[in-house]
N, C-alpha and C. Protein backbone atom coordinates (compact mmCIF):
# COMPACT_ATOMS: atom_id res chain seq x y z
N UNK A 1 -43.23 -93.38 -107.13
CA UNK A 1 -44.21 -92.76 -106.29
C UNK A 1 -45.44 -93.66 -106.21
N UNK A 2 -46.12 -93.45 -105.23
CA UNK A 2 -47.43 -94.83 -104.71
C UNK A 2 -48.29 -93.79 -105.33
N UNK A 3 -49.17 -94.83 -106.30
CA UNK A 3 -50.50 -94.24 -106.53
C UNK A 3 -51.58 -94.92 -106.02
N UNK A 4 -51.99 -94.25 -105.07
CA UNK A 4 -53.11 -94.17 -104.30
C UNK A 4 -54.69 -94.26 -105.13
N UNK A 5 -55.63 -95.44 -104.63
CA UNK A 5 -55.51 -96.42 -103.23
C UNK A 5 -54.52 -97.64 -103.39
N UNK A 6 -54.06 -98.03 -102.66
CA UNK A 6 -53.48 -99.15 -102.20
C UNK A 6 -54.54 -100.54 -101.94
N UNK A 7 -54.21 -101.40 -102.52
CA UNK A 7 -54.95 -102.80 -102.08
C UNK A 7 -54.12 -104.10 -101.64
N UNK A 8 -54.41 -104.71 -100.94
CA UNK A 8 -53.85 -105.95 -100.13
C UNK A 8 -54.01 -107.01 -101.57
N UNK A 9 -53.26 -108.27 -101.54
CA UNK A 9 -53.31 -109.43 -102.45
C UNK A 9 -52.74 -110.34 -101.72
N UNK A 10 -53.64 -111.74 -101.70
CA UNK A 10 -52.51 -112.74 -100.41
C UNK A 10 -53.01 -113.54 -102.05
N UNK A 11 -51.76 -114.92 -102.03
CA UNK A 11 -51.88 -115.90 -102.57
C UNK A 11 -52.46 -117.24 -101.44
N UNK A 12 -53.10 -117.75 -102.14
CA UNK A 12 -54.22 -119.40 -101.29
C UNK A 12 -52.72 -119.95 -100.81
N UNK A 13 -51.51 -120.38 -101.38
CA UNK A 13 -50.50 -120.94 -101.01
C UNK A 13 -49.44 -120.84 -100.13
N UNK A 14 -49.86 -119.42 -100.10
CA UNK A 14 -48.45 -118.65 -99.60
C UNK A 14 -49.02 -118.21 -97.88
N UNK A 15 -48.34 -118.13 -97.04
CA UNK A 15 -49.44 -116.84 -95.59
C UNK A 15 -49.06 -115.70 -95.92
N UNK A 16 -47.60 -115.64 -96.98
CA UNK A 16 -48.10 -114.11 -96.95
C UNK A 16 -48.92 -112.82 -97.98
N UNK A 17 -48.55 -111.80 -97.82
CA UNK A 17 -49.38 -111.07 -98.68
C UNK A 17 -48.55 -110.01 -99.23
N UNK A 18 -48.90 -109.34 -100.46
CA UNK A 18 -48.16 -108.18 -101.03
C UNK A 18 -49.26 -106.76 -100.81
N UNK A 19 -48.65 -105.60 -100.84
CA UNK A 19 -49.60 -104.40 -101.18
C UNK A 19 -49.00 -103.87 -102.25
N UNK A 20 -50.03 -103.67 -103.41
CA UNK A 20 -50.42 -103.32 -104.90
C UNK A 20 -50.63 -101.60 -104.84
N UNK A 21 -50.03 -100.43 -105.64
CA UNK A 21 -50.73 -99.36 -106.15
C UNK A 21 -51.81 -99.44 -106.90
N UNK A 22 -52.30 -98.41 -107.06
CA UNK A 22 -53.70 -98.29 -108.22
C UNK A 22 -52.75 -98.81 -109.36
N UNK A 23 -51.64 -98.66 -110.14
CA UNK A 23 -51.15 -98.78 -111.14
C UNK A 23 -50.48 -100.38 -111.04
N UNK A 24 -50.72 -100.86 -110.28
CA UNK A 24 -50.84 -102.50 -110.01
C UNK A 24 -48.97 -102.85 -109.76
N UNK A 25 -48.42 -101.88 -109.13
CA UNK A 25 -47.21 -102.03 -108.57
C UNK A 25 -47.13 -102.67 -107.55
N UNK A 26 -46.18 -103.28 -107.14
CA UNK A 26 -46.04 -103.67 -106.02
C UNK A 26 -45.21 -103.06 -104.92
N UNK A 27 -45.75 -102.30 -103.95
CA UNK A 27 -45.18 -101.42 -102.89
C UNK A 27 -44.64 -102.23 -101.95
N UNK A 28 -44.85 -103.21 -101.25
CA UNK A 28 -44.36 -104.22 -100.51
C UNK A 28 -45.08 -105.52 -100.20
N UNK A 29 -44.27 -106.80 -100.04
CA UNK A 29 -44.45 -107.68 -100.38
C UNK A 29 -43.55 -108.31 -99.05
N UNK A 30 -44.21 -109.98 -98.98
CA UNK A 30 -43.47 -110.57 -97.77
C UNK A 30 -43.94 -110.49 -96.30
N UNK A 31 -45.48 -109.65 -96.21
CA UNK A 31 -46.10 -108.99 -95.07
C UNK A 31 -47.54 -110.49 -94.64
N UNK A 32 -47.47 -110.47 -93.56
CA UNK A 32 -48.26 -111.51 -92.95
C UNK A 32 -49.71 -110.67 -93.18
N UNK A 33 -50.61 -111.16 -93.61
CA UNK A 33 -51.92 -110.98 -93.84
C UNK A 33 -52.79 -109.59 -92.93
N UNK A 34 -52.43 -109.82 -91.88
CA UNK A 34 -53.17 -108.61 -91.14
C UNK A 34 -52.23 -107.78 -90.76
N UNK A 35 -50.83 -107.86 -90.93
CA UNK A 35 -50.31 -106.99 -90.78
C UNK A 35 -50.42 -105.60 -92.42
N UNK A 36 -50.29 -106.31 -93.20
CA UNK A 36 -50.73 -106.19 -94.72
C UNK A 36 -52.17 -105.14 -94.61
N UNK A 37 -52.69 -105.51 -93.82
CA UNK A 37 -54.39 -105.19 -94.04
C UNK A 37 -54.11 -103.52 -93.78
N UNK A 38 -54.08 -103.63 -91.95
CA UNK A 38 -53.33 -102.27 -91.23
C UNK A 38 -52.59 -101.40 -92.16
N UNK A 39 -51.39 -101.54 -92.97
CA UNK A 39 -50.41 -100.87 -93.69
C UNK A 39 -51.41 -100.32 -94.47
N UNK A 40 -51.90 -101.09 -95.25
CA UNK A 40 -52.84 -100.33 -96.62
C UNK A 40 -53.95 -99.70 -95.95
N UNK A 41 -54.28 -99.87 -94.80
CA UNK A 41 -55.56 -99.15 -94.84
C UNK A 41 -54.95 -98.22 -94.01
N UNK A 42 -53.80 -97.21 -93.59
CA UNK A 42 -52.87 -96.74 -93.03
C UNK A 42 -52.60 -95.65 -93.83
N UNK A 43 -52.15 -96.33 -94.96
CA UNK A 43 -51.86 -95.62 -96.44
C UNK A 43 -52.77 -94.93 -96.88
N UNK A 44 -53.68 -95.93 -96.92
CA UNK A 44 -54.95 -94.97 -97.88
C UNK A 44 -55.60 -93.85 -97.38
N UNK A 45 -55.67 -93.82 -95.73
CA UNK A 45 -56.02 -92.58 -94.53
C UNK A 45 -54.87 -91.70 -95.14
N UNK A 46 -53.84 -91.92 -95.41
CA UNK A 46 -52.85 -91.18 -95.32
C UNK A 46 -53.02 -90.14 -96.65
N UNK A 47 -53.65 -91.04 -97.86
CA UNK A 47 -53.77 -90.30 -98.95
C UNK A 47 -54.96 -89.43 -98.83
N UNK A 48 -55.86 -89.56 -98.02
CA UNK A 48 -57.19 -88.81 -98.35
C UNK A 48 -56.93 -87.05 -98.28
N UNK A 49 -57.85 -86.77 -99.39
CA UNK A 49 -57.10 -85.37 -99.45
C UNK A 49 -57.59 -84.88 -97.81
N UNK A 50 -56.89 -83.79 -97.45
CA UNK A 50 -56.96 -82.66 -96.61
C UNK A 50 -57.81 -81.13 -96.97
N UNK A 51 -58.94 -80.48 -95.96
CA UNK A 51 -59.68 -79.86 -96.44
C UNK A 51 -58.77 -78.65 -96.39
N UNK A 52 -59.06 -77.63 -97.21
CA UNK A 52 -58.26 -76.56 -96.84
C UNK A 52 -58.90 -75.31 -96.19
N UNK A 53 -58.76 -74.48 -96.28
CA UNK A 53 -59.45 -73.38 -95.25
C UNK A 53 -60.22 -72.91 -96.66
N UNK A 54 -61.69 -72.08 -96.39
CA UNK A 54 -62.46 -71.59 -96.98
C UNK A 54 -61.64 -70.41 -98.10
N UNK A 55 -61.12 -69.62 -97.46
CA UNK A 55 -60.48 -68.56 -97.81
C UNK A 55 -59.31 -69.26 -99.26
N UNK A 56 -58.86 -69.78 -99.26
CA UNK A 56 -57.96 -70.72 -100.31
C UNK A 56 -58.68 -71.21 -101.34
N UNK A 57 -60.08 -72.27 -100.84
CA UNK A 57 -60.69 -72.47 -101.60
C UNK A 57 -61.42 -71.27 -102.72
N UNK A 58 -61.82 -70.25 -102.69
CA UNK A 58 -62.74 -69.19 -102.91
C UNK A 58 -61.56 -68.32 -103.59
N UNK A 59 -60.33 -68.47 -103.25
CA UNK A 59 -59.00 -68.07 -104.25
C UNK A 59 -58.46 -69.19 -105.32
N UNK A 60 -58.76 -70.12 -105.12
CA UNK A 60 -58.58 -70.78 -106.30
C UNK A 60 -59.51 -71.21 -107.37
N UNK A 61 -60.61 -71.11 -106.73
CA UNK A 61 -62.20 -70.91 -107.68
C UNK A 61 -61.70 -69.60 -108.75
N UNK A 62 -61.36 -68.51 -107.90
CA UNK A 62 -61.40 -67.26 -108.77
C UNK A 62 -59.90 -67.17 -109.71
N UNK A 63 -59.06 -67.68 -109.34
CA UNK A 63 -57.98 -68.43 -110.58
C UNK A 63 -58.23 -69.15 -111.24
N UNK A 64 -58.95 -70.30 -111.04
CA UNK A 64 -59.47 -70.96 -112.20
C UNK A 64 -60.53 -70.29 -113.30
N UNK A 65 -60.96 -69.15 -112.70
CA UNK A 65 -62.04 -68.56 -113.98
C UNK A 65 -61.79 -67.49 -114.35
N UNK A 66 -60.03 -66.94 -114.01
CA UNK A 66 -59.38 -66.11 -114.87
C UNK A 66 -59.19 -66.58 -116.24
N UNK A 67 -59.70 -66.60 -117.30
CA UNK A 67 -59.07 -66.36 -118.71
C UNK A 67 -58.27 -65.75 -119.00
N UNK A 68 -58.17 -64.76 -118.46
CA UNK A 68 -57.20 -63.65 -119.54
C UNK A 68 -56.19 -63.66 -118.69
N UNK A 69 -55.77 -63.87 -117.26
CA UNK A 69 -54.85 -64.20 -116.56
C UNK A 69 -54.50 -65.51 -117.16
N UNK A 70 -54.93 -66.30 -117.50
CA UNK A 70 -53.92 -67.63 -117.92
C UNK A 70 -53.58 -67.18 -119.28
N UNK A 71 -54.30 -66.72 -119.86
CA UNK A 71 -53.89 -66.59 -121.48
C UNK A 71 -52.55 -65.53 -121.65
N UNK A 72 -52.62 -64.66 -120.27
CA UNK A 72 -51.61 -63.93 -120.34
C UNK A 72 -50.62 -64.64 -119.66
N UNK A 73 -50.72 -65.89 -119.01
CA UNK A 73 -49.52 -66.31 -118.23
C UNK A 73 -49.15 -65.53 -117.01
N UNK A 74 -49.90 -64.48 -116.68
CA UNK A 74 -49.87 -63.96 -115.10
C UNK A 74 -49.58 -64.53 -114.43
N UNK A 75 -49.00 -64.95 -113.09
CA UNK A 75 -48.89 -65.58 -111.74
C UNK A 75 -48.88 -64.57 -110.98
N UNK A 76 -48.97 -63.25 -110.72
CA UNK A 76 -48.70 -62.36 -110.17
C UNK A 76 -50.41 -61.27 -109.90
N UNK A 77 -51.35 -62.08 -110.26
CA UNK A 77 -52.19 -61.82 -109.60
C UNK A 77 -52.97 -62.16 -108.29
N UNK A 78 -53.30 -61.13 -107.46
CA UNK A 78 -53.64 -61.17 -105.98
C UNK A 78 -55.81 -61.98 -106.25
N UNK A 79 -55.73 -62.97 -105.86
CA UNK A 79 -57.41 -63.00 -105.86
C UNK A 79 -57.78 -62.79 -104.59
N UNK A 80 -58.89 -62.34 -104.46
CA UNK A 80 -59.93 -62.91 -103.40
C UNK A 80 -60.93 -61.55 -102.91
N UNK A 81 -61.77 -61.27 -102.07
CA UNK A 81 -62.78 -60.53 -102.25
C UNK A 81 -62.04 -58.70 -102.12
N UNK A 82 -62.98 -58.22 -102.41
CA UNK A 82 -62.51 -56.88 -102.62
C UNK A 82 -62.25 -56.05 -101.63
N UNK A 83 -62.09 -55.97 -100.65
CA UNK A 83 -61.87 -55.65 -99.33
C UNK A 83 -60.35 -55.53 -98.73
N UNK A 84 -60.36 -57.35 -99.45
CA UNK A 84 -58.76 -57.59 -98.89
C UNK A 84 -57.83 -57.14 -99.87
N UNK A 85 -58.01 -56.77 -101.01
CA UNK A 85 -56.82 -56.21 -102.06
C UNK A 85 -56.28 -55.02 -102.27
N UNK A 86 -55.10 -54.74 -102.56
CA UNK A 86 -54.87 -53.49 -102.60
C UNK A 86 -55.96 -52.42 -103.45
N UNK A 87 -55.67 -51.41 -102.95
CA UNK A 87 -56.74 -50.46 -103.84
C UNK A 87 -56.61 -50.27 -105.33
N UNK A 88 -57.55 -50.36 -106.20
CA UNK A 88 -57.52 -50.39 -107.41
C UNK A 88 -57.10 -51.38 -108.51
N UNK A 89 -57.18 -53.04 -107.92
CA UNK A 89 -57.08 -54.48 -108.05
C UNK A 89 -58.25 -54.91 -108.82
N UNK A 90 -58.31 -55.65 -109.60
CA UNK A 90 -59.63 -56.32 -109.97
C UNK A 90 -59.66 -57.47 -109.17
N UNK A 91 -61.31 -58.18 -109.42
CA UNK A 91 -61.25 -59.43 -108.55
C UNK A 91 -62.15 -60.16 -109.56
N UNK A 92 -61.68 -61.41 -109.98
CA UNK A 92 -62.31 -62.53 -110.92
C UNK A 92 -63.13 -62.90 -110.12
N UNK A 93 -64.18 -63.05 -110.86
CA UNK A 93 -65.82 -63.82 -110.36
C UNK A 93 -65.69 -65.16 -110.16
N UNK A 94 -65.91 -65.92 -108.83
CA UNK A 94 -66.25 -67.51 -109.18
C UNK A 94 -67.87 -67.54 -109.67
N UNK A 95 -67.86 -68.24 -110.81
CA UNK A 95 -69.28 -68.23 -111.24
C UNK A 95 -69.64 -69.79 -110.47
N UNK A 96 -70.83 -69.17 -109.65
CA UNK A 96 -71.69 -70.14 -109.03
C UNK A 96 -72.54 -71.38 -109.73
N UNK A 97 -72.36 -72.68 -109.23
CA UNK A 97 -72.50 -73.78 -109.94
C UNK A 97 -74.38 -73.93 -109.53
């Protein structure tokens, strides 16, 4: 698996160039210099995270500051504001930073 970012490496001798993982792998190799450039900087767009919708975010805040749901190993709890849950649900606090 590519660990992201990706960086270009040409040798002074050679025209061509390799692209390196963060973990200093070599993902491909044998690539002409600017074609090399394009790929990795292709890649690395490709890795940038994706935002997610508000609503997801503000449910996983309030899973992460379940305690007693992880300590119990729950997965079967519903988060998110009190409105949207069935009646008689608790709802974990995101404590504000």
């Amino acid at each position: 698996m590519i660990q992201y970012p990706v960086r270009v490496e040409t040798d002074l001798e050679s025209p061509f160039a390799h692209i390196r993982d963060a973990s200093n792998r070599v993902v491909a190799s044998g690539l002409i210099g600017v074609d090399a450039h394009e790929i990795a900087q292709a890649l690395n767009a490709h890795a940038a995270p994706r935002s997610r919708a508000k609503k997801q975010k503000i449910e996983d805040q309030l899973r992460a500051s379940d305690l007693s749901g992880q300590l119990a190993e729950r997965d079967n709890i519903e988060y998110g504001h009190h409105e949207s849950l069935p009646r008689g649900e608790h709802v974990a606090r995101a404590r504000k930073a």
